[in-house]
N, C-alpha and C. Protein backbone atom coordinates (compact mmCIF):
# COMPACT_ATOMS: atom_id res chain seq x y z
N UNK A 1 -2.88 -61.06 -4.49
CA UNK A 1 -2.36 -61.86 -3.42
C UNK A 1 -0.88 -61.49 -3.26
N UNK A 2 -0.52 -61.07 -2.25
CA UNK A 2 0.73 -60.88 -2.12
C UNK A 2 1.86 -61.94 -1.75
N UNK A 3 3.47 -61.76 -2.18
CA UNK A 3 3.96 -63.14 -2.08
C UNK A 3 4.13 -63.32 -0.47
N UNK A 4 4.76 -64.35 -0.28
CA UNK A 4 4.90 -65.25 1.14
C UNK A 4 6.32 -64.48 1.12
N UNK A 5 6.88 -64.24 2.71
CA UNK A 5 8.18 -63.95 2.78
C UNK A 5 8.94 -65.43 3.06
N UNK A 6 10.16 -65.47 2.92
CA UNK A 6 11.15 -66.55 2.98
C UNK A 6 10.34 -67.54 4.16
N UNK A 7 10.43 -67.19 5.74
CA UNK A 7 9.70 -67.53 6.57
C UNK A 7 8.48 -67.97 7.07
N UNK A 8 7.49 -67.45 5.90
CA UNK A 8 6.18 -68.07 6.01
C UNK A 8 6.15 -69.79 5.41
N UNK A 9 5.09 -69.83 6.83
CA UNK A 9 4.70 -71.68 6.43
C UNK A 9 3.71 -71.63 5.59
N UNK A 10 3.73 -72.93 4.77
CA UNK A 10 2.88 -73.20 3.73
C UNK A 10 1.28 -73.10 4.27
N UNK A 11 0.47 -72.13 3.47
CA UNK A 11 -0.75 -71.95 3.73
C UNK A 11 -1.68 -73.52 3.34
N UNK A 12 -2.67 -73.99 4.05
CA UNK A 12 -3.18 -74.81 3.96
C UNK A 12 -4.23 -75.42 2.78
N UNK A 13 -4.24 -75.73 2.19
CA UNK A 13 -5.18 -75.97 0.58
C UNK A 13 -6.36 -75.94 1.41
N UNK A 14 -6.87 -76.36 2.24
CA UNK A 14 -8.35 -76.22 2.24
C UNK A 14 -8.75 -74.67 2.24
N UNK A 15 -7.77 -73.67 2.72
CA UNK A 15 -8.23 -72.31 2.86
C UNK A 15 -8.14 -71.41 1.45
N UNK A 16 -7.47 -72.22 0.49
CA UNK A 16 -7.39 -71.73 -0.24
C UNK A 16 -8.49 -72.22 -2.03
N UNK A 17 -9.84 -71.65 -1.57
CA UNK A 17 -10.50 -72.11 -3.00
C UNK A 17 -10.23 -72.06 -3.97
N UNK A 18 -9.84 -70.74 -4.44
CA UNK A 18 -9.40 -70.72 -6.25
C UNK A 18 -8.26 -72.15 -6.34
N UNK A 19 -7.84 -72.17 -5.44
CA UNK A 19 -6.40 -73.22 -5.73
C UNK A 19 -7.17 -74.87 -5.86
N UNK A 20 -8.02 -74.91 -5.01
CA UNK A 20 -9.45 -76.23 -4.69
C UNK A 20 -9.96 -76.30 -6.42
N UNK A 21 -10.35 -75.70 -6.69
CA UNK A 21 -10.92 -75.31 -8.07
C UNK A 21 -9.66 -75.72 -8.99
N UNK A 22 -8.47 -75.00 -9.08
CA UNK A 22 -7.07 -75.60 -10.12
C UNK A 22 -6.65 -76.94 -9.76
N UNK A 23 -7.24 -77.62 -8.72
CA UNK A 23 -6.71 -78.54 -8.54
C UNK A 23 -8.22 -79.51 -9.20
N UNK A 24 -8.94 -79.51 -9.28
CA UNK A 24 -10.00 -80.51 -10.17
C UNK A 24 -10.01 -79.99 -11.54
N UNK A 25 -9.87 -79.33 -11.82
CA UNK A 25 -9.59 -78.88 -13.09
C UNK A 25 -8.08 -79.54 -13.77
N UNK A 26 -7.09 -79.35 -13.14
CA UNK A 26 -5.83 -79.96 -13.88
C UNK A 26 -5.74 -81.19 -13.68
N UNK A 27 -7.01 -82.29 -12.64
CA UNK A 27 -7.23 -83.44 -12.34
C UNK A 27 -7.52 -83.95 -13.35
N UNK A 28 -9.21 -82.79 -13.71
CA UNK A 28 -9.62 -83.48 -15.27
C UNK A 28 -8.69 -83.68 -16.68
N UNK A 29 -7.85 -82.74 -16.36
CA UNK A 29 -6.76 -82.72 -17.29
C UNK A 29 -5.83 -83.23 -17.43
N UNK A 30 -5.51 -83.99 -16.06
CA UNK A 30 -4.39 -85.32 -16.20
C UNK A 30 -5.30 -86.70 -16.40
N UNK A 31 -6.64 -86.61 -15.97
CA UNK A 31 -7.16 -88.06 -16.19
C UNK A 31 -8.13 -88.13 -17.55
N UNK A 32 -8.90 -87.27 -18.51
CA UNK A 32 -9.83 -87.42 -19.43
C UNK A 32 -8.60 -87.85 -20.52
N UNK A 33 -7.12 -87.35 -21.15
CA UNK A 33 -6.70 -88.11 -21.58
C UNK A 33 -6.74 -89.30 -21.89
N UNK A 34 -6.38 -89.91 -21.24
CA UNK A 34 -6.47 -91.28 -20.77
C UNK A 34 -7.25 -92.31 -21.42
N UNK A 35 -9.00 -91.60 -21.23
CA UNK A 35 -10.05 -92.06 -21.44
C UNK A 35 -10.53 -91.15 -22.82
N UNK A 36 -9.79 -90.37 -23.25
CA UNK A 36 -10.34 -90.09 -24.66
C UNK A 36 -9.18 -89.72 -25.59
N UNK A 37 -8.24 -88.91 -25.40
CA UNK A 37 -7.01 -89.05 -26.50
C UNK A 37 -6.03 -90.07 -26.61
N UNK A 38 -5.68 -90.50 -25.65
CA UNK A 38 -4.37 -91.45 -25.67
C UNK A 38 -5.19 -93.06 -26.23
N UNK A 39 -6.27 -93.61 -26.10
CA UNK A 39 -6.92 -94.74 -26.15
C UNK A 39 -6.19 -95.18 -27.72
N UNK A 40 -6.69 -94.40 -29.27
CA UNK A 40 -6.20 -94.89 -30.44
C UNK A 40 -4.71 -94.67 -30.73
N UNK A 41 -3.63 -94.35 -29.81
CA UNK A 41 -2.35 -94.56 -29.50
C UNK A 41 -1.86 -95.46 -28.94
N UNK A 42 -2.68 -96.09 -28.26
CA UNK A 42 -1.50 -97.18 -27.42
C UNK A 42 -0.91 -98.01 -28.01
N UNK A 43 0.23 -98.34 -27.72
CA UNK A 43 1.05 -99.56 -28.34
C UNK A 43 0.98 -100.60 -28.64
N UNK A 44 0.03 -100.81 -27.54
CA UNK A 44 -0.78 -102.54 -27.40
C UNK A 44 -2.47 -102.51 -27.26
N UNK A 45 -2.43 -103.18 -27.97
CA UNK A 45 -3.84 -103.47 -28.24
C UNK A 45 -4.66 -103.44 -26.64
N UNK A 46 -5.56 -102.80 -26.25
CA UNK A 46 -6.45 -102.67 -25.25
C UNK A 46 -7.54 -103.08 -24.94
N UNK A 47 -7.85 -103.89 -23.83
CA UNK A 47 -9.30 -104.59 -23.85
C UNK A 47 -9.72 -103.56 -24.45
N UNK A 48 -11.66 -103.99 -24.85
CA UNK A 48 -12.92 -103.25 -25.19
C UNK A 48 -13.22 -102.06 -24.44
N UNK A 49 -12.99 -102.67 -22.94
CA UNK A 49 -13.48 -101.60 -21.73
C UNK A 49 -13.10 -100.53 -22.20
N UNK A 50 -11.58 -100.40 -22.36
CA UNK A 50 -11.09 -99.04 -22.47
C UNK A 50 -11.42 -97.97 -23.49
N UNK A 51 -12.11 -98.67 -24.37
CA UNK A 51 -12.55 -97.70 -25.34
C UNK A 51 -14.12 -97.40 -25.48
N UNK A 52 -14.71 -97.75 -23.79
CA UNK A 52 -16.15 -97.43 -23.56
C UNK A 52 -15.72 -96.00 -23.96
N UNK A 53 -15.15 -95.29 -23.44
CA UNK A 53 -15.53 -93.69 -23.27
C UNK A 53 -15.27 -93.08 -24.50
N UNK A 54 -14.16 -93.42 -25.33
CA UNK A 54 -14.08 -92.38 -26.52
C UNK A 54 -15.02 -93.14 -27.40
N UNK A 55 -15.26 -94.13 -27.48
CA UNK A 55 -16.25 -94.61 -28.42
C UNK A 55 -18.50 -93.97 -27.93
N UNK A 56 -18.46 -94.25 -26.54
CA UNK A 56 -19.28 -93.22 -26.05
C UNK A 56 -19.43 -91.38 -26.63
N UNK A 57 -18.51 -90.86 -26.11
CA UNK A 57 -18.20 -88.98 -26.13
C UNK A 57 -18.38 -89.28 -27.84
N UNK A 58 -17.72 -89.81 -29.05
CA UNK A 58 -18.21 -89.78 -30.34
C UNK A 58 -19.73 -90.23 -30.72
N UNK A 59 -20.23 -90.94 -30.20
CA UNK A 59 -21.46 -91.15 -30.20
C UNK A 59 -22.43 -90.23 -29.80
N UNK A 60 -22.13 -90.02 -28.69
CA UNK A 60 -22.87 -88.78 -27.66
C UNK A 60 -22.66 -87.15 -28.59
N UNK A 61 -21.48 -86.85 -28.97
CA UNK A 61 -21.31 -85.58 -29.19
C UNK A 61 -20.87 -85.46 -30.67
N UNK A 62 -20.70 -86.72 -31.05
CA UNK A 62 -20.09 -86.32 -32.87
C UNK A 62 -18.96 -85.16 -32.71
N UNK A 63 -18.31 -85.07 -31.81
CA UNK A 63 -17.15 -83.85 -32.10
C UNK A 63 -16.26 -84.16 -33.32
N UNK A 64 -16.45 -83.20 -34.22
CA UNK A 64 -14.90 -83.55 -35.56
C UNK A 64 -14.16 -83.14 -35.38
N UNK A 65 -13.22 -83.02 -34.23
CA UNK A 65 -11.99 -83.46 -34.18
C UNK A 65 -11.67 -84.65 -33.74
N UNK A 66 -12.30 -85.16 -32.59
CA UNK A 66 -11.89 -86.96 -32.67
C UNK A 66 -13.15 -87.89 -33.61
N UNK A 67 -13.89 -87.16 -34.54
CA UNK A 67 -13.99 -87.62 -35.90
C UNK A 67 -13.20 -88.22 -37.08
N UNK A 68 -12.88 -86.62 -37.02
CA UNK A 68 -11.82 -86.53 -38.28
C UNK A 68 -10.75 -86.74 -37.94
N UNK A 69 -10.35 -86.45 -36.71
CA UNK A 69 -8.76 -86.63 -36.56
C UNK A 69 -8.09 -85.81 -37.15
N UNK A 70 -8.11 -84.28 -37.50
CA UNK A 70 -7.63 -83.58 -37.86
C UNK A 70 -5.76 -83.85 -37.79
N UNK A 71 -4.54 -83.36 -38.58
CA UNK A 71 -3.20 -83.25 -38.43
C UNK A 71 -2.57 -82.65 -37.35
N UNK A 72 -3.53 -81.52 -36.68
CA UNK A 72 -3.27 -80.70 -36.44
C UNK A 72 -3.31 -80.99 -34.94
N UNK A 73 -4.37 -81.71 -34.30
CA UNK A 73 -4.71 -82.55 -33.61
C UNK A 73 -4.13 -83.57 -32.68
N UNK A 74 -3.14 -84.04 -33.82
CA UNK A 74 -2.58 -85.29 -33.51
C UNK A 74 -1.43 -84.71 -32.56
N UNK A 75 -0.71 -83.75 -32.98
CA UNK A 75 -0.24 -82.76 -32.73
C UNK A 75 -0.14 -82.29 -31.15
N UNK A 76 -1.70 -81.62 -30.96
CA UNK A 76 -2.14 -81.31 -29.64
C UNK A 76 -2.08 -82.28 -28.38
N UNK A 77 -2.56 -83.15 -28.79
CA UNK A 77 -2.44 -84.96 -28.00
C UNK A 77 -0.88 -85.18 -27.77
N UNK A 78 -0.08 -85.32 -28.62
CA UNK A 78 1.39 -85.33 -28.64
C UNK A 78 1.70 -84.80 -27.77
N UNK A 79 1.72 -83.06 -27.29
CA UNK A 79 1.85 -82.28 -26.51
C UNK A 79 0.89 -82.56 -25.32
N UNK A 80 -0.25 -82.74 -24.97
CA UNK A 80 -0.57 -83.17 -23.84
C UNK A 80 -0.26 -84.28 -23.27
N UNK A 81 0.31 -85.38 -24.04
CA UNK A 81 1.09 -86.45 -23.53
C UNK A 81 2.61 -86.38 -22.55
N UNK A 82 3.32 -85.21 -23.41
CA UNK A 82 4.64 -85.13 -23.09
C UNK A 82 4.66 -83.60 -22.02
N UNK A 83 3.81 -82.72 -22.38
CA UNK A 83 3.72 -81.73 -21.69
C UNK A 83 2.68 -81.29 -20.71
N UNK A 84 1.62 -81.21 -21.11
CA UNK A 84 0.35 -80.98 -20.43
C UNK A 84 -0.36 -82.30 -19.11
N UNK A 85 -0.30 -83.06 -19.65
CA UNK A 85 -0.58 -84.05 -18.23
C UNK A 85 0.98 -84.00 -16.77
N UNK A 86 1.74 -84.25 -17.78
CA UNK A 86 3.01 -83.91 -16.33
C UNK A 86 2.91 -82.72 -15.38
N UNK A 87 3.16 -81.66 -16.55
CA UNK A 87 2.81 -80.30 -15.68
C UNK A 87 1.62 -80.09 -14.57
N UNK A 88 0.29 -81.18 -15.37
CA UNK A 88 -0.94 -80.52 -14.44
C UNK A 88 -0.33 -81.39 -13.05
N UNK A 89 0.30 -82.66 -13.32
CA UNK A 89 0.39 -83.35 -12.28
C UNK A 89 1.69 -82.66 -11.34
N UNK A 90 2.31 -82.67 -11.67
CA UNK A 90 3.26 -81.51 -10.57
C UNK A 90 2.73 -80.10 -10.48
N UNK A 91 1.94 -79.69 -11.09
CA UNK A 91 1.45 -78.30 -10.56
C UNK A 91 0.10 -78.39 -9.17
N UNK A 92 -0.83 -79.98 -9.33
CA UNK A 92 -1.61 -80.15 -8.11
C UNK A 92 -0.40 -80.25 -7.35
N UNK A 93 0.41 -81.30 -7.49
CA UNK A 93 1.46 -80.87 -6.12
C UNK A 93 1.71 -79.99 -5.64
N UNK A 94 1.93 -79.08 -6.40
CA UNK A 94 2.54 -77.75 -6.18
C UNK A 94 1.59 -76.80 -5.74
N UNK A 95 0.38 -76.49 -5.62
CA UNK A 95 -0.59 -76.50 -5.56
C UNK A 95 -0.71 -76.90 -3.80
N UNK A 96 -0.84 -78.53 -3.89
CA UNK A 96 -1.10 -78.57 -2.61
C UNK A 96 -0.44 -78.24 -1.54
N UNK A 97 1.16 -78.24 -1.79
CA UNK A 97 2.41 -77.60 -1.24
C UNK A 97 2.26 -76.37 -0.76
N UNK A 98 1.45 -75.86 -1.73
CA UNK A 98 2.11 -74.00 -1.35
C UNK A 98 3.06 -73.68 -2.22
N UNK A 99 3.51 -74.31 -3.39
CA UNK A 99 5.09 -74.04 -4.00
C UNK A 99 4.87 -72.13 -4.40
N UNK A 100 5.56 -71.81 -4.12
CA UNK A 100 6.07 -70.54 -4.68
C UNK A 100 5.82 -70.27 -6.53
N UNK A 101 6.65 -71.43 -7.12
CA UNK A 101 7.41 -71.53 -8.64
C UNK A 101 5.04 -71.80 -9.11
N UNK A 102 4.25 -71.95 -8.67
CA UNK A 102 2.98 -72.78 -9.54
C UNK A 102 3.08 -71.33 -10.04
N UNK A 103 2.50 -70.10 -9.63
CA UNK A 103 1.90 -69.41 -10.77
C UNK A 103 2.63 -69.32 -11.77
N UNK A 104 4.10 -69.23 -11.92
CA UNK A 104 4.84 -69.11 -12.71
C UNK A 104 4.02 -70.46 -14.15
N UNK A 105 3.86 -71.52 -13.35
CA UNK A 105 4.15 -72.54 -14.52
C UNK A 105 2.90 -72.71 -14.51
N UNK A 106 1.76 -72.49 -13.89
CA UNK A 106 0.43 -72.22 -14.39
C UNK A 106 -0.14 -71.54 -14.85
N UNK A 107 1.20 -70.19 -15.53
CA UNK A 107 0.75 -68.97 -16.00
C UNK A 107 1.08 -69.70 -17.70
N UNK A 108 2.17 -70.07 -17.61
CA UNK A 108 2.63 -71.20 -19.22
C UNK A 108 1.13 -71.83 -19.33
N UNK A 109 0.77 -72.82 -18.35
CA UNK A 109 0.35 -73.91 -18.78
C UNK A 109 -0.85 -73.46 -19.07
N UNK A 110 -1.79 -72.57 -18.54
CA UNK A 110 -2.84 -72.13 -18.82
C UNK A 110 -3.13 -71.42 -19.92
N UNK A 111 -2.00 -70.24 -20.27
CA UNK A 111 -2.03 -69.99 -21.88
C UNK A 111 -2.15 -71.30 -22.62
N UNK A 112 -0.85 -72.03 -22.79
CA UNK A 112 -1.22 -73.40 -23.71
C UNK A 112 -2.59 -74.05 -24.01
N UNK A 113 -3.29 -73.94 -22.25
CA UNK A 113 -4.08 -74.69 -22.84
C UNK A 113 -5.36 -73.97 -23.10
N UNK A 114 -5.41 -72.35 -22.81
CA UNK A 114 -6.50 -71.39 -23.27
C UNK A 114 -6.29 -70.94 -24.63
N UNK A 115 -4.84 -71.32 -25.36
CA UNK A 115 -4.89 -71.09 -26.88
C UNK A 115 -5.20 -72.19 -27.55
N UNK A 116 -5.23 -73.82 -26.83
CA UNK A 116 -5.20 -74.71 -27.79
C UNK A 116 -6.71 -74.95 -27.88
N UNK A 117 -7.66 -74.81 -26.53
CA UNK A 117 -9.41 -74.51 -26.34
C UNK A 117 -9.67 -74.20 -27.73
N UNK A 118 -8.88 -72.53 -27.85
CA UNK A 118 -9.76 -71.97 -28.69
C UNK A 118 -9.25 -72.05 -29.95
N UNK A 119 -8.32 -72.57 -30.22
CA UNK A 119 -7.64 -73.53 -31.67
C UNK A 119 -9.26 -74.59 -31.97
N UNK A 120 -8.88 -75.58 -30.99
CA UNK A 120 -9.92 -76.38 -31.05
C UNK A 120 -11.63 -75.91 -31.30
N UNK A 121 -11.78 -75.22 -30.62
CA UNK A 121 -13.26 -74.92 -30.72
C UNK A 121 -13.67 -74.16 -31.66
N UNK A 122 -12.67 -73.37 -32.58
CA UNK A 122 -12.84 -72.68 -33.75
C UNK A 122 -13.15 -73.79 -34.87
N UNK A 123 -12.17 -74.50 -34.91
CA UNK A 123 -11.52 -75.70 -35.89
C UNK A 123 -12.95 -76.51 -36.03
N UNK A 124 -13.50 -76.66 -34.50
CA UNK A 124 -15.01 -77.75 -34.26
C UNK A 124 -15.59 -76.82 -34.84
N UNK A 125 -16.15 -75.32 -34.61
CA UNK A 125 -17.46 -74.97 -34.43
C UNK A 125 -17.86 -74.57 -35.74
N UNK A 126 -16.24 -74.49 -37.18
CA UNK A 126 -16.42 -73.91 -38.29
C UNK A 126 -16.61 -74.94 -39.31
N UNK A 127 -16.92 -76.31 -38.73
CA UNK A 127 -16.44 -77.33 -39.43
C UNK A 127 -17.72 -77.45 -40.88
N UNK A 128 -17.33 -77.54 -41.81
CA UNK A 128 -18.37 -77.44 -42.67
C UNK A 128 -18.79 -79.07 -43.01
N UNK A 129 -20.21 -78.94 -43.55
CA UNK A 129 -21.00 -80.19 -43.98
C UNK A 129 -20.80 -81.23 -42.48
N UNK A 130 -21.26 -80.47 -41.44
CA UNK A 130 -21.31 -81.08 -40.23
C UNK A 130 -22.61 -80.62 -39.44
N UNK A 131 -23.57 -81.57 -39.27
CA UNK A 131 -25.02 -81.51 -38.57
C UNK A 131 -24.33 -80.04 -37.26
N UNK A 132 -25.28 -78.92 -37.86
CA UNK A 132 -25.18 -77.62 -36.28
C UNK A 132 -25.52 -78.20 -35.43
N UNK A 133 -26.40 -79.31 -34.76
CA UNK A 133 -26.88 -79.88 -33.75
C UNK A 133 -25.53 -80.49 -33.09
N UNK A 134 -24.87 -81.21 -33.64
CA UNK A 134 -23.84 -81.36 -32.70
C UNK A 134 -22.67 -80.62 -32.49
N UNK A 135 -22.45 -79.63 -33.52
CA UNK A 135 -21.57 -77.98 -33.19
C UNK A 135 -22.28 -77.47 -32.28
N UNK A 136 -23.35 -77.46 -32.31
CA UNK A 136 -23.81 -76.44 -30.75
C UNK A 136 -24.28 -77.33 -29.34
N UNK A 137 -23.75 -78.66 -29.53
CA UNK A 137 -23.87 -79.52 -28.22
C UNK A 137 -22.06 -79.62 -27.73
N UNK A 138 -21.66 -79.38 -29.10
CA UNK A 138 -19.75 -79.49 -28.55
C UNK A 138 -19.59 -78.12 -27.69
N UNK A 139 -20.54 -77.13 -28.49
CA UNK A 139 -19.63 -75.77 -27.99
C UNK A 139 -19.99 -75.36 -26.73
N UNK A 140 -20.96 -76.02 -25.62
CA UNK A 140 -20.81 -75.37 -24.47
C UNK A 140 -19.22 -76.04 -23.50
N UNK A 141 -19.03 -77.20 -23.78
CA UNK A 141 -17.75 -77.81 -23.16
C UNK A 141 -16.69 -76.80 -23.63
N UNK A 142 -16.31 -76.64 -24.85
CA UNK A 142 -15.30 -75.53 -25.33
C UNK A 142 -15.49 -73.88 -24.55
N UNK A 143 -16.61 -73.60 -23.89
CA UNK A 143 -16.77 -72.61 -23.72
C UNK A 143 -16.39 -72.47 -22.34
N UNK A 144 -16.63 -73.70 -21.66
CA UNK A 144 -16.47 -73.83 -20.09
C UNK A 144 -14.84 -73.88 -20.03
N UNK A 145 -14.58 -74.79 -20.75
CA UNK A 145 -12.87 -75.17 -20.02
C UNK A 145 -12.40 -73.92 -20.97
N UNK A 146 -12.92 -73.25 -22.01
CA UNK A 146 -12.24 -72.14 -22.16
C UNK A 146 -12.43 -70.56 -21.17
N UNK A 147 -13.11 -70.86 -20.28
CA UNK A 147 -13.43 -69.62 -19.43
C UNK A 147 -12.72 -70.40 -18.44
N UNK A 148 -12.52 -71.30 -18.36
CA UNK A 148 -11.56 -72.03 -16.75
C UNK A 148 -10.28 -71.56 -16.99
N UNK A 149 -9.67 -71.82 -17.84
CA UNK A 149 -8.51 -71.93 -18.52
C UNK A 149 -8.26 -69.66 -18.04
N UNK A 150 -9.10 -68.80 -18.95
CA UNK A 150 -8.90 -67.45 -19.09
C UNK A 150 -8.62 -67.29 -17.32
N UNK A 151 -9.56 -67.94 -16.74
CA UNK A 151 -10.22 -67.41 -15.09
C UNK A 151 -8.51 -68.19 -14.29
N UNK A 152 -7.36 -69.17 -14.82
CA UNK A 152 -6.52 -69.44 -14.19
C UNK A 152 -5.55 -68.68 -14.77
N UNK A 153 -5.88 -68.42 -16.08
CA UNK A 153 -4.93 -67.62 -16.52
C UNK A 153 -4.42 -65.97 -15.85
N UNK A 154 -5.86 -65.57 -16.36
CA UNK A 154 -5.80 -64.36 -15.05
C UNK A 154 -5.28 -63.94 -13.78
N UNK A 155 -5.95 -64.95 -12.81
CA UNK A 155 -5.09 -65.21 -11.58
C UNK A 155 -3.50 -65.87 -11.63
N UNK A 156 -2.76 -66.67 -12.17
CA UNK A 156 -1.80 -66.91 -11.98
C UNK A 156 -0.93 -65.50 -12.87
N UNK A 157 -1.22 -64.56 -13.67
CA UNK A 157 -0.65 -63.65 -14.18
C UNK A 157 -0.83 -62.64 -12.83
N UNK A 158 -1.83 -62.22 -12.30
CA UNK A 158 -1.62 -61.19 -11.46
C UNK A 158 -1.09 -61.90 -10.29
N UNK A 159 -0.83 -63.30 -9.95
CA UNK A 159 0.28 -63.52 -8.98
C UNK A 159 1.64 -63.48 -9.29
N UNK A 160 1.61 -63.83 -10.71
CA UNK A 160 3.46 -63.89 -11.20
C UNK A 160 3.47 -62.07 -10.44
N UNK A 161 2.70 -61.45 -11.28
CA UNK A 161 2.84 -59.88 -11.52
C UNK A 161 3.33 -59.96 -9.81
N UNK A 162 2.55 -59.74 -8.98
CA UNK A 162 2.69 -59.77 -7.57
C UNK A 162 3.72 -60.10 -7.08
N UNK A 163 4.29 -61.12 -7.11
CA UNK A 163 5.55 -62.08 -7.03
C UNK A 163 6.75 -61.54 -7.31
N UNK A 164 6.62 -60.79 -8.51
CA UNK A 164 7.87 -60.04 -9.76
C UNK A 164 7.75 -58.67 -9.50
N UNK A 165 6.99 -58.10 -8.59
CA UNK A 165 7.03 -56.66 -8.44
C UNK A 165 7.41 -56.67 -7.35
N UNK A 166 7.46 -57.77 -6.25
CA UNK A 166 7.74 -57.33 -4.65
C UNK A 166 9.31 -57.41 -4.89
N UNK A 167 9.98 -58.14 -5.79
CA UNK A 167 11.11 -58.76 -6.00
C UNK A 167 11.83 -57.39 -6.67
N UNK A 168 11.15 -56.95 -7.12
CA UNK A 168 11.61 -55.40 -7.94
C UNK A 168 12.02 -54.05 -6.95
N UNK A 169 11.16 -54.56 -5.99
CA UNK A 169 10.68 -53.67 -4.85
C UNK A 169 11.89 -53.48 -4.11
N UNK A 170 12.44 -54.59 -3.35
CA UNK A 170 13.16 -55.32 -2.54
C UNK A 170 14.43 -55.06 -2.75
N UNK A 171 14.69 -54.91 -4.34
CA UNK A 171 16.33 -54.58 -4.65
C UNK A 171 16.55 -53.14 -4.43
């Protein structure tokens, strides 16, 4: 994709799918928080309701990491609190804008979160004295948002690239 010159108007999000696609994707990623990491953090005690879903997804999937609660973990959550939900949420903006600066910061954010996938899904899938039945019901989710994650990664690298070579060009 080549960049926009100074003068071009913002192209319209509906014409643009791959961007339709980053934008439900970093949706899920500003809202499943919410409803599954942040719940045994909050400050204040939370109705029942709120802990339908992570108490559900452990039931449903036995994942050991919000099992065990790994250190390492706690960690990752930390960082999607302070880093990863903001970003996704100014990058749909940005996104829906047309901003210039997204591939740049969806080229960050997508590494982060295509190395922390596969942090995670190693960490799940090697977990010992843990029923394989629910290691191999966790690992198609790890496999999806880790091919989402490679498939934004990709594209926002060959737009930086695009972006940073016309700019090379130009001088």
């Amino acid at each position: 994709m080549a960049p926009r010159s100074k003068s071009a108007s913002p192209r319209s999000i509906w014409t643009r799918k791959a961007d339709m696609l980053y934008i439900a994707v970093l949706a899920m990623l500003s809202i499943f928080p919410f409803f599954l990491d942040f719940i045994h953090y909050s400050p204040i005690p939370l109705p029942k309701l709120f802990h339908y879903p992570i108490d559900w997804f452990r039931a449903e999937y036995n994942d050991p990491l919000y099992t065990r609660d790994p250190p390492f973990f706690k960690l990752f959550i930390i960082v999607e609190a302070v880093y990863m939900v903001p970003m996704s949420l100014w990058c749909i903006r940005g996104l829906v804008k047309d901003s210039k600066m997204v591939p740049l910061h969806l080229l960050v954010l997508s590494t982060h979160i295509l190395s922390s996938t596969a942090v995670c899904g190693v960490e799940m899938y090697y977990t010992k004295d843990w029923p394989q039945e629910y290691l191999d019901k966790n690992l198609p989710g790890y496999l999806i948002f880790g091919g989402l994650s490679a498939i934004m990664w990709a594209d926002m690298y060959l737009r930086t690239k695009s972006a940073l070579m016309g700019k090379i060009k130009s001088n």
